[in-house]
C-alpha atoms as a PDB file:
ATOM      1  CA  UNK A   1     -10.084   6.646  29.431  1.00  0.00           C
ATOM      2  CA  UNK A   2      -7.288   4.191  30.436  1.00  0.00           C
ATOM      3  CA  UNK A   3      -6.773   3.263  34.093  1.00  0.00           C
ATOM      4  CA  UNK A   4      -4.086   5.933  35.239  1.00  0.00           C
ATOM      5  CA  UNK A   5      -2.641   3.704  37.753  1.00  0.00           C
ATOM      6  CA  UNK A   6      -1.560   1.422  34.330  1.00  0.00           C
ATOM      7  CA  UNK A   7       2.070   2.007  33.755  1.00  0.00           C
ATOM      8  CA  UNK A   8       5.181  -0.693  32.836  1.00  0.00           C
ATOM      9  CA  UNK A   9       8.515   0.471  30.661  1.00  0.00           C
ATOM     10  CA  UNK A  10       6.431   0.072  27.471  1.00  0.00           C
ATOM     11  CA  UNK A  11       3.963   2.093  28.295  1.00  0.00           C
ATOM     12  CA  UNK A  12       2.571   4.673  30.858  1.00  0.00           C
ATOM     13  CA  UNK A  13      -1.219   5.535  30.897  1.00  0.00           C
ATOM     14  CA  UNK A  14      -0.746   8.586  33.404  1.00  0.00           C
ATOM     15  CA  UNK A  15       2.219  10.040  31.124  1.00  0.00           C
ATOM     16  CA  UNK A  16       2.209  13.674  30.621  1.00  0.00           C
ATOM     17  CA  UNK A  17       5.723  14.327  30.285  1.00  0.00           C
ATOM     18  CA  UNK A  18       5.816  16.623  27.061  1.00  0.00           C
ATOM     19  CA  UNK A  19       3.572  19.908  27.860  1.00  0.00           C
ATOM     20  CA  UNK A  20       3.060  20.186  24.018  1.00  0.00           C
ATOM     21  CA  UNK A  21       1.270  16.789  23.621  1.00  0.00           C
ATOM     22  CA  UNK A  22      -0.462  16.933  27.132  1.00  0.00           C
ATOM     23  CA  UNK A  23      -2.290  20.735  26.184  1.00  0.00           C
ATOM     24  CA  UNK A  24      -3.138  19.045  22.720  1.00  0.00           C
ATOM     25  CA  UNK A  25      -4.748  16.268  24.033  1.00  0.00           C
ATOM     26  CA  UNK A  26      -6.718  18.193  26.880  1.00  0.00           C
ATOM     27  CA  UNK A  27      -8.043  20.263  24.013  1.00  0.00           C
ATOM     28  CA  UNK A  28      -8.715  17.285  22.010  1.00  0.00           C
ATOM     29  CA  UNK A  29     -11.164  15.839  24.726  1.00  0.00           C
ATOM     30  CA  UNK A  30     -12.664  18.583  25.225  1.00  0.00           C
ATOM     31  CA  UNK A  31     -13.964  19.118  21.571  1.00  0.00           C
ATOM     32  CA  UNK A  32     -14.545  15.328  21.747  1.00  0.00           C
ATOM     33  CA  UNK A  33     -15.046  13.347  24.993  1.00  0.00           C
ATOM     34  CA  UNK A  34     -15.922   9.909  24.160  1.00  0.00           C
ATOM     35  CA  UNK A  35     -12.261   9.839  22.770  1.00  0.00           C
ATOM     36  CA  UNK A  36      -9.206   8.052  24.280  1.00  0.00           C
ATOM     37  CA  UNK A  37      -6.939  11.124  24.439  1.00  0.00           C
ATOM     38  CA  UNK A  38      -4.007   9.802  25.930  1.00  0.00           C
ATOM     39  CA  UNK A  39      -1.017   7.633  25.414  1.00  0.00           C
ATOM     40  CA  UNK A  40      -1.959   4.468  23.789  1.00  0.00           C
ATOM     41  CA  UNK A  41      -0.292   1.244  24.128  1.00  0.00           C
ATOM     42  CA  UNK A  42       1.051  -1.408  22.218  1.00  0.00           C
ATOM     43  CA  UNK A  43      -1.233  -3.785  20.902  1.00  0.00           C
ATOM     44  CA  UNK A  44      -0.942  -7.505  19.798  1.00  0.00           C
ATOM     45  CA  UNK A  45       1.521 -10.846  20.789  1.00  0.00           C
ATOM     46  CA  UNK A  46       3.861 -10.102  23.831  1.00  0.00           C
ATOM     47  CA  UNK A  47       6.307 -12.895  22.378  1.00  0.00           C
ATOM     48  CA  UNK A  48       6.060 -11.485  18.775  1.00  0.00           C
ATOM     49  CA  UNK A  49       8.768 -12.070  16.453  1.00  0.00           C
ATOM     50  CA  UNK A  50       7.719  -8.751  14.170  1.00  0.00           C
ATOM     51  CA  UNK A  51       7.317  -6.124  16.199  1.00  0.00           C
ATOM     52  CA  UNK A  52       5.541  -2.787  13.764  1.00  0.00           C
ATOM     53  CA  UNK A  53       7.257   0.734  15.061  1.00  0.00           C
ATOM     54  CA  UNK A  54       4.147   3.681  13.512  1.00  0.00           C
ATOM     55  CA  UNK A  55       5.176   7.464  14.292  1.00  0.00           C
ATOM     56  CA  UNK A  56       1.841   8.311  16.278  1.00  0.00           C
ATOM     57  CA  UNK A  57      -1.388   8.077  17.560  1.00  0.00           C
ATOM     58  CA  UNK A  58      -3.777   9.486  14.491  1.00  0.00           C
ATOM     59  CA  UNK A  59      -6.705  12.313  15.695  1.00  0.00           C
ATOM     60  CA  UNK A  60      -9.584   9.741  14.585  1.00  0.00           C
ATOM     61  CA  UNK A  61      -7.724   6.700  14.849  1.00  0.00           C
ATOM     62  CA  UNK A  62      -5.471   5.246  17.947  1.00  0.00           C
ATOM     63  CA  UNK A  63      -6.602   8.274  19.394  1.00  0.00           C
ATOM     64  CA  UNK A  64      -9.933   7.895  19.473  1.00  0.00           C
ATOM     65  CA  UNK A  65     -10.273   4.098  19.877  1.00  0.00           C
ATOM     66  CA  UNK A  66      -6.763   3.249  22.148  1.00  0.00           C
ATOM     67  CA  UNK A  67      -5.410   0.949  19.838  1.00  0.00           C
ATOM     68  CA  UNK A  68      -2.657   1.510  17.338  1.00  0.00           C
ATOM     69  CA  UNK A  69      -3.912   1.722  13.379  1.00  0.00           C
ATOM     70  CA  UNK A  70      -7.514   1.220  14.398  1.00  0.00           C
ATOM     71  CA  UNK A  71     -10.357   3.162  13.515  1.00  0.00           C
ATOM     72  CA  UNK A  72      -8.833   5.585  10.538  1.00  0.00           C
ATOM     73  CA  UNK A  73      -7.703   5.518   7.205  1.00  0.00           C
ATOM     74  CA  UNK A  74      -4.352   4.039   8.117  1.00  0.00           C
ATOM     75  CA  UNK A  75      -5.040   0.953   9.369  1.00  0.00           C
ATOM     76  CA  UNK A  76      -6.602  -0.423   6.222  1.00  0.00           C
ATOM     77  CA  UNK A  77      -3.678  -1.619   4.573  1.00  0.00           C
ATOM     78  CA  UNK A  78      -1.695  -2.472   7.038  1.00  0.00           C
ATOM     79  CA  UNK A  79      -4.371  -4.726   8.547  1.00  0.00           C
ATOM     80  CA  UNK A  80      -5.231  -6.101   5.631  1.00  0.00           C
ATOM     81  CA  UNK A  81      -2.283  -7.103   4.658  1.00  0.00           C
ATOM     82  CA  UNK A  82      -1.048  -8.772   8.420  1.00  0.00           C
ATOM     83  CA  UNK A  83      -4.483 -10.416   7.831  1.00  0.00           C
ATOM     84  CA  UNK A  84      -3.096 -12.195   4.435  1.00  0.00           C
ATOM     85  CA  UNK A  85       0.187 -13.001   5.719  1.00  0.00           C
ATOM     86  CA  UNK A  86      -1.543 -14.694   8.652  1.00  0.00           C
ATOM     87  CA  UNK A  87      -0.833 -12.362  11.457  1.00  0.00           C
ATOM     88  CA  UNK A  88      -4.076 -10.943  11.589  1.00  0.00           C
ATOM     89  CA  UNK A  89      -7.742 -12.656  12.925  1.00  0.00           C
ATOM     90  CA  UNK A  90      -9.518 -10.062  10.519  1.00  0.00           C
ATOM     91  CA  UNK A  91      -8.184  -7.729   7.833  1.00  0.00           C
ATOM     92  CA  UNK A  92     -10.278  -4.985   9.815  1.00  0.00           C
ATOM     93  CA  UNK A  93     -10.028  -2.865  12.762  1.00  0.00           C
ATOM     94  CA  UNK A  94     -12.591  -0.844  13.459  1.00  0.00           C
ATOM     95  CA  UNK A  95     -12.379  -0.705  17.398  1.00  0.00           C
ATOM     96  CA  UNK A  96     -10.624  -1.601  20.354  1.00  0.00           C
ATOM     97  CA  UNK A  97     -13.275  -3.490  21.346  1.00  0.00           C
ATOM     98  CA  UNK A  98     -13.796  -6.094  18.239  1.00  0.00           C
ATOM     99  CA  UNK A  99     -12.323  -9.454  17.902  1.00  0.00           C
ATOM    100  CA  UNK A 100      -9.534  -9.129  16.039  1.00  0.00           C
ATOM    101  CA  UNK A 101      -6.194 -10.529  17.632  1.00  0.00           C
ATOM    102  CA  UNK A 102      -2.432 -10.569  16.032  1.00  0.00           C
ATOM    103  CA  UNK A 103      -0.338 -13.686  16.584  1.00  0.00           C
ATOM    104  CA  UNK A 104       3.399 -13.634  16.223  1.00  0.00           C
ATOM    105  CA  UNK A 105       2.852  -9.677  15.774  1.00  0.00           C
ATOM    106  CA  UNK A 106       3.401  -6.642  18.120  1.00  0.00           C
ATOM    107  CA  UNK A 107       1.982  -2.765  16.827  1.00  0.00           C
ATOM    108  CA  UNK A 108       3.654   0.553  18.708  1.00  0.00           C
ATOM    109  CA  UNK A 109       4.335   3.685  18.003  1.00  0.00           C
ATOM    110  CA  UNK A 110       7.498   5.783  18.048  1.00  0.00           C
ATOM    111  CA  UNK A 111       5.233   8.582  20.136  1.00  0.00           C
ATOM    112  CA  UNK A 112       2.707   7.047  22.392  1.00  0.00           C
ATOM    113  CA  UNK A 113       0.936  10.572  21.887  1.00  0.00           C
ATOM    114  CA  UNK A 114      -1.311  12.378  19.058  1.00  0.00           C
ATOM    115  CA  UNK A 115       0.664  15.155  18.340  1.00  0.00           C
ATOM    116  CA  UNK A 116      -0.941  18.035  16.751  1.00  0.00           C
ATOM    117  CA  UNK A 117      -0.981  17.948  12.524  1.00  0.00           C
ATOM    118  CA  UNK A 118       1.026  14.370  13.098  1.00  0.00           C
ATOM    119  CA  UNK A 119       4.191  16.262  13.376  1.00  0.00           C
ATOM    120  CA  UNK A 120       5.798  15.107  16.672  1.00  0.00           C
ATOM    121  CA  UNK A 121       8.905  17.455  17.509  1.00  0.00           C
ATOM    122  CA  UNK A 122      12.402  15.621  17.866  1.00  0.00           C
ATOM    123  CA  UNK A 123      12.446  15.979  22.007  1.00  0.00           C
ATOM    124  CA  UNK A 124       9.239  14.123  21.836  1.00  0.00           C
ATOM    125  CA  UNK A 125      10.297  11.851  20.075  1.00  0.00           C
ATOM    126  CA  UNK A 126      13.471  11.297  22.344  1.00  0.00           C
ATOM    127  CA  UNK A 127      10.732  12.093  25.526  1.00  0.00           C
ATOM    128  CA  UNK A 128       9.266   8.678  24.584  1.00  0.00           C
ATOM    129  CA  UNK A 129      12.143   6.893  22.972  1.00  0.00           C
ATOM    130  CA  UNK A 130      12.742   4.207  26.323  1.00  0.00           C
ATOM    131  CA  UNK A 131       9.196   3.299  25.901  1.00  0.00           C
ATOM    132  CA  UNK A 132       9.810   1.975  22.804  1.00  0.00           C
ATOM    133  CA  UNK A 133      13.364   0.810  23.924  1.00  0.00           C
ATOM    134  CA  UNK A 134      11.317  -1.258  26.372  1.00  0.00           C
ATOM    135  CA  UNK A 135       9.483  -3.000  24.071  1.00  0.00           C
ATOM    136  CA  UNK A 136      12.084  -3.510  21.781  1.00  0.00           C
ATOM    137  CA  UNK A 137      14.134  -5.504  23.982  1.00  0.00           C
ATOM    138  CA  UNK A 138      11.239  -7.955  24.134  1.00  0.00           C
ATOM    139  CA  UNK A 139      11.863  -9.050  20.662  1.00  0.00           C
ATOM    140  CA  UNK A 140      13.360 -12.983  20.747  1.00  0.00           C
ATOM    141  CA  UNK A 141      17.157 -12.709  19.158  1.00  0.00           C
ATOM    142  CA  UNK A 142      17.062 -12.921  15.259  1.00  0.00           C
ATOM    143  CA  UNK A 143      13.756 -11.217  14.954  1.00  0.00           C
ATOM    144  CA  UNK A 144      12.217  -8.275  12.780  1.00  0.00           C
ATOM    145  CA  UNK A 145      11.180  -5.366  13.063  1.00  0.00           C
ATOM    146  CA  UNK A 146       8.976  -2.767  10.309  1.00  0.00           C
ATOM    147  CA  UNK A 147       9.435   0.486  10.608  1.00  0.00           C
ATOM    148  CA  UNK A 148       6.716   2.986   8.881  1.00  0.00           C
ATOM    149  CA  UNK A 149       8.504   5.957   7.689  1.00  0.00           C
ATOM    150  CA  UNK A 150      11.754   7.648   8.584  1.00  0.00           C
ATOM    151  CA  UNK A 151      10.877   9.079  12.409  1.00  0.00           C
ATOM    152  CA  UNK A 152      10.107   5.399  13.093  1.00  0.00           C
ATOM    153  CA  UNK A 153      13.112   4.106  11.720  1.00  0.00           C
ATOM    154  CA  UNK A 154      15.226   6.474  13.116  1.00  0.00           C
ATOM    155  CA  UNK A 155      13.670   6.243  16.445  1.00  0.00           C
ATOM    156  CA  UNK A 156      14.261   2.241  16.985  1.00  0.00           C
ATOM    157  CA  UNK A 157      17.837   3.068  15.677  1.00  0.00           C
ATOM    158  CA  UNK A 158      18.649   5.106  18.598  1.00  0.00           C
ATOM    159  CA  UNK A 159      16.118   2.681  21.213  1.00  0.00           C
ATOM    160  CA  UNK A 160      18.294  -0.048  20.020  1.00  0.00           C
ATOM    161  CA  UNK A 161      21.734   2.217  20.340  1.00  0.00           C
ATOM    162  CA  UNK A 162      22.645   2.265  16.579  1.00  0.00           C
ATOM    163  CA  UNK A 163      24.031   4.871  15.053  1.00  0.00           C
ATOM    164  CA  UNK A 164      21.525   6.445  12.151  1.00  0.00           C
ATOM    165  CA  UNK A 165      23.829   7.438   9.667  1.00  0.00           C
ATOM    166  CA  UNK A 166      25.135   3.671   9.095  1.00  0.00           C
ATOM    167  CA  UNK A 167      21.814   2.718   8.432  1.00  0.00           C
ATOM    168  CA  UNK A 168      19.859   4.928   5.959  1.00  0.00           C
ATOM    169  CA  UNK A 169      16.089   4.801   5.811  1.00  0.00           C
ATOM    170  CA  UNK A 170      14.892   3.630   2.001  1.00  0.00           C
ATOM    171  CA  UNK A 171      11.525   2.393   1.130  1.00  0.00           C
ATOM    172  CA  UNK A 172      12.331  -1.562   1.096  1.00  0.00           C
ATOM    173  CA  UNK A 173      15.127  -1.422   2.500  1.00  0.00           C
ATOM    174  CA  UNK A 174      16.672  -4.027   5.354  1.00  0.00           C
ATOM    175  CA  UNK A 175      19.566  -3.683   8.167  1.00  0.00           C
ATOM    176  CA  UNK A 176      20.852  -6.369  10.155  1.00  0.00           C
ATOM    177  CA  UNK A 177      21.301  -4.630  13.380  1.00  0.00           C
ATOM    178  CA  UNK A 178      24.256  -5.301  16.205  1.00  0.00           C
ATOM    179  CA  UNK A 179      21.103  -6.534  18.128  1.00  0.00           C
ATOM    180  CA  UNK A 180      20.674  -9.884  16.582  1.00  0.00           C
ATOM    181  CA  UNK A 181      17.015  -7.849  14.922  1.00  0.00           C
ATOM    182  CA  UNK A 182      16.710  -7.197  11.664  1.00  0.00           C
ATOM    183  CA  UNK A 183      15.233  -3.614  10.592  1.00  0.00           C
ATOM    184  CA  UNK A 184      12.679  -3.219   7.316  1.00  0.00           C
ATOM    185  CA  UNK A 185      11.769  -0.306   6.031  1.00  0.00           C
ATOM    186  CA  UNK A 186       8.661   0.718   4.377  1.00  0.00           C
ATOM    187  CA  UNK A 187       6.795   3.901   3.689  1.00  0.00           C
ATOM    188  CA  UNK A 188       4.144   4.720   6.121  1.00  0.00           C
ATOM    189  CA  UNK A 189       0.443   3.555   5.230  1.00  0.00           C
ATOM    190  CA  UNK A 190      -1.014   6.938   5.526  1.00  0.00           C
ATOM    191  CA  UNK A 191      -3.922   8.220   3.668  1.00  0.00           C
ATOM    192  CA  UNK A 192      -1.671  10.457   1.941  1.00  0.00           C
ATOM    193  CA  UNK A 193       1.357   7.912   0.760  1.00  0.00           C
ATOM    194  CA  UNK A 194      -1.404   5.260  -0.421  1.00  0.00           C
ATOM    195  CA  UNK A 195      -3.899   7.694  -2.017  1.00  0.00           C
ATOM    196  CA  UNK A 196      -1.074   9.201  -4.437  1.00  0.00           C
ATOM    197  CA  UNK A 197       0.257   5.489  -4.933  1.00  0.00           C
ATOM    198  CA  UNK A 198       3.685   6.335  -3.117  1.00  0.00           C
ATOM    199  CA  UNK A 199       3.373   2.908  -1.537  1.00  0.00           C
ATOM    200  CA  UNK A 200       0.891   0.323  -3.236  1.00  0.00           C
ATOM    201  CA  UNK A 201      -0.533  -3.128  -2.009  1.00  0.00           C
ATOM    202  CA  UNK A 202       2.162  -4.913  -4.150  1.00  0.00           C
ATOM    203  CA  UNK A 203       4.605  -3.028  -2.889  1.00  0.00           C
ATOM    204  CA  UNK A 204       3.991  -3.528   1.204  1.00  0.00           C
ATOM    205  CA  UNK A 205       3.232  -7.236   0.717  1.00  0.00           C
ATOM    206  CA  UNK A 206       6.638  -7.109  -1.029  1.00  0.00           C
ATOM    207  CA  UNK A 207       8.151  -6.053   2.525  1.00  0.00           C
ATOM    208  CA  UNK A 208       6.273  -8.847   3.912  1.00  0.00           C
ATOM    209  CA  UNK A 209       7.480 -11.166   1.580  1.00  0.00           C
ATOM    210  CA  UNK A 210      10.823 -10.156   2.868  1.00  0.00           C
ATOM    211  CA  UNK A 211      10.346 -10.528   6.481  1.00  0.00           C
ATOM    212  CA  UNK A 212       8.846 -14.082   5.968  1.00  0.00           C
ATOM    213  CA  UNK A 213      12.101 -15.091   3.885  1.00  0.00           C
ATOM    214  CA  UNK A 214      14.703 -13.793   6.156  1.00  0.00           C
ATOM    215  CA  UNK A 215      16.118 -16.158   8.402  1.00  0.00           C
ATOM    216  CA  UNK A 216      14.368 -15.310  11.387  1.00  0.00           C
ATOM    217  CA  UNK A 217      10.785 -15.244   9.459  1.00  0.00           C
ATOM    218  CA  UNK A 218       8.059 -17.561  11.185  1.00  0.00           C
ATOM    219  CA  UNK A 219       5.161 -19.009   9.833  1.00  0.00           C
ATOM    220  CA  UNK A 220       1.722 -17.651  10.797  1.00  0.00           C
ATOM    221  CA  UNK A 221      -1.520 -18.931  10.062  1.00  0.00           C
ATOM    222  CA  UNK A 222      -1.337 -17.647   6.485  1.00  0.00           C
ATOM    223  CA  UNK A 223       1.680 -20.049   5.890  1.00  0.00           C
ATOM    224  CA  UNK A 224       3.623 -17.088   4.724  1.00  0.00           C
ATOM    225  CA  UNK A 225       1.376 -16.154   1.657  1.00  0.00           C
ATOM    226  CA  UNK A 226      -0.982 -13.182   0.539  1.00  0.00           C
ATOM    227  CA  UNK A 227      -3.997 -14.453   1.030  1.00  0.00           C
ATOM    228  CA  UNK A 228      -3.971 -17.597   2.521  1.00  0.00           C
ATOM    229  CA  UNK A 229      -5.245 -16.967   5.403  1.00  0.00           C
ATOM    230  CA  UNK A 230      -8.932 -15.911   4.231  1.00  0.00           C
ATOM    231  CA  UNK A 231      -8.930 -19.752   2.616  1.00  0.00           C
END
């Protein structure tokens, strides 16, 4: 259980602010108290020039372990494949508690929350929008950001103050925002979306390969290539 006291404008341990998500949660621990079962923070490089916007805290995932993508089914992928592009110490993350580290990388969530069958409603999603607009506004000018799935694309539209409709969410798709950012778009790395092939290896390291070529791309460890940084 996080320290309750713990709270910035990125992230609030003690939140409770949507009843929905605070019931769920309280019936979550109680079918299974060793879990984290509350809001769970951002993870990785304060200074990052990618920042990765998920929709939410998974049941056997984040919300068991406290740390975004780690510990279910949908952190495979993605940390797999920040491992080969060099933003990644491991390409696994099986708790909060193991080695791994991201460098030039930042993971958070649209909803800080589990909400129940991964369906946030859209007033949570607005509940814990200046969270993310916190973090957000971290990101140095001419940076990216990779939003998985429409909510999160939609939600760092309106954290950033853009207006959705001029920038429509598309598998592979990029926005230059009135920010200075950059936007990317890519299907979420759910179970679902990569068991049915919906969104393959090839085609998330082809998102990568985007972010590293646009002009505010950085090197990482990896130099920029799948899987140069397991050499």
């Amino acid at each position: 259980m996080p320290d309750a006291l713990t709270a910035s404008p990125t992230y609030d341990a003690a939140c409770r602010r949507c009843a929905r998500l605070a019931g769920f949660l309280a019936e979550v621990r109680s079918a299974h108290p060793t879990y984290h079962c509350a809001p769970v923070a951002p993870f990785g490089d304060a200074s990052a020039r990618l920042v990765i916007v998920g929709l939410a805290p998974g049941m056997h995932g984040a919300n068991a372990t406290g740390r975004p993508f780690t510990g279910d089914h949908a952190g495979i992928l993605l940390y797999d494949t920040l491992h080969a592009w060099g933003y990644a110490s491991s390409p696994l993350s099986r708790t909060a508690d193991d080695p791994l580290t991201l460098s030039g990388c930042r993971i958070t969530n649209a909803v800080k929350c589990l909400p129940p069958e991964n369906k946030p409603t859209p007033a949570e999603v607005r509940a814990c929008n200046g969270f993310l607009a916190a973090d957000l506004a971290a990101l140095p000018a001419g940076g990216a950001i990779l939003a998985l799935g429409r909510i999160a694309h939609d939600a760092t539209l309106v954290a950033l103050g853009e207006r959705r409709g001029a920038h429509p969410f598309a598998h592979g798709a990029r926005h230059r925002l009135a920010s200075g950012a950059t936007l990317f778009d890519s299907y979420h790395c759910s179970r679902y979306n990569t068991n049915t092939g919906r969104l393959t290896p090839e085609m998330f390291h082809a998102v990568f390969a985007a972010i590293a070529a646009h002009p505010g791309g950085t090197t990482h460890a990896g130099n920029g290539r799948p899987g140069a940084a397991r050499a």
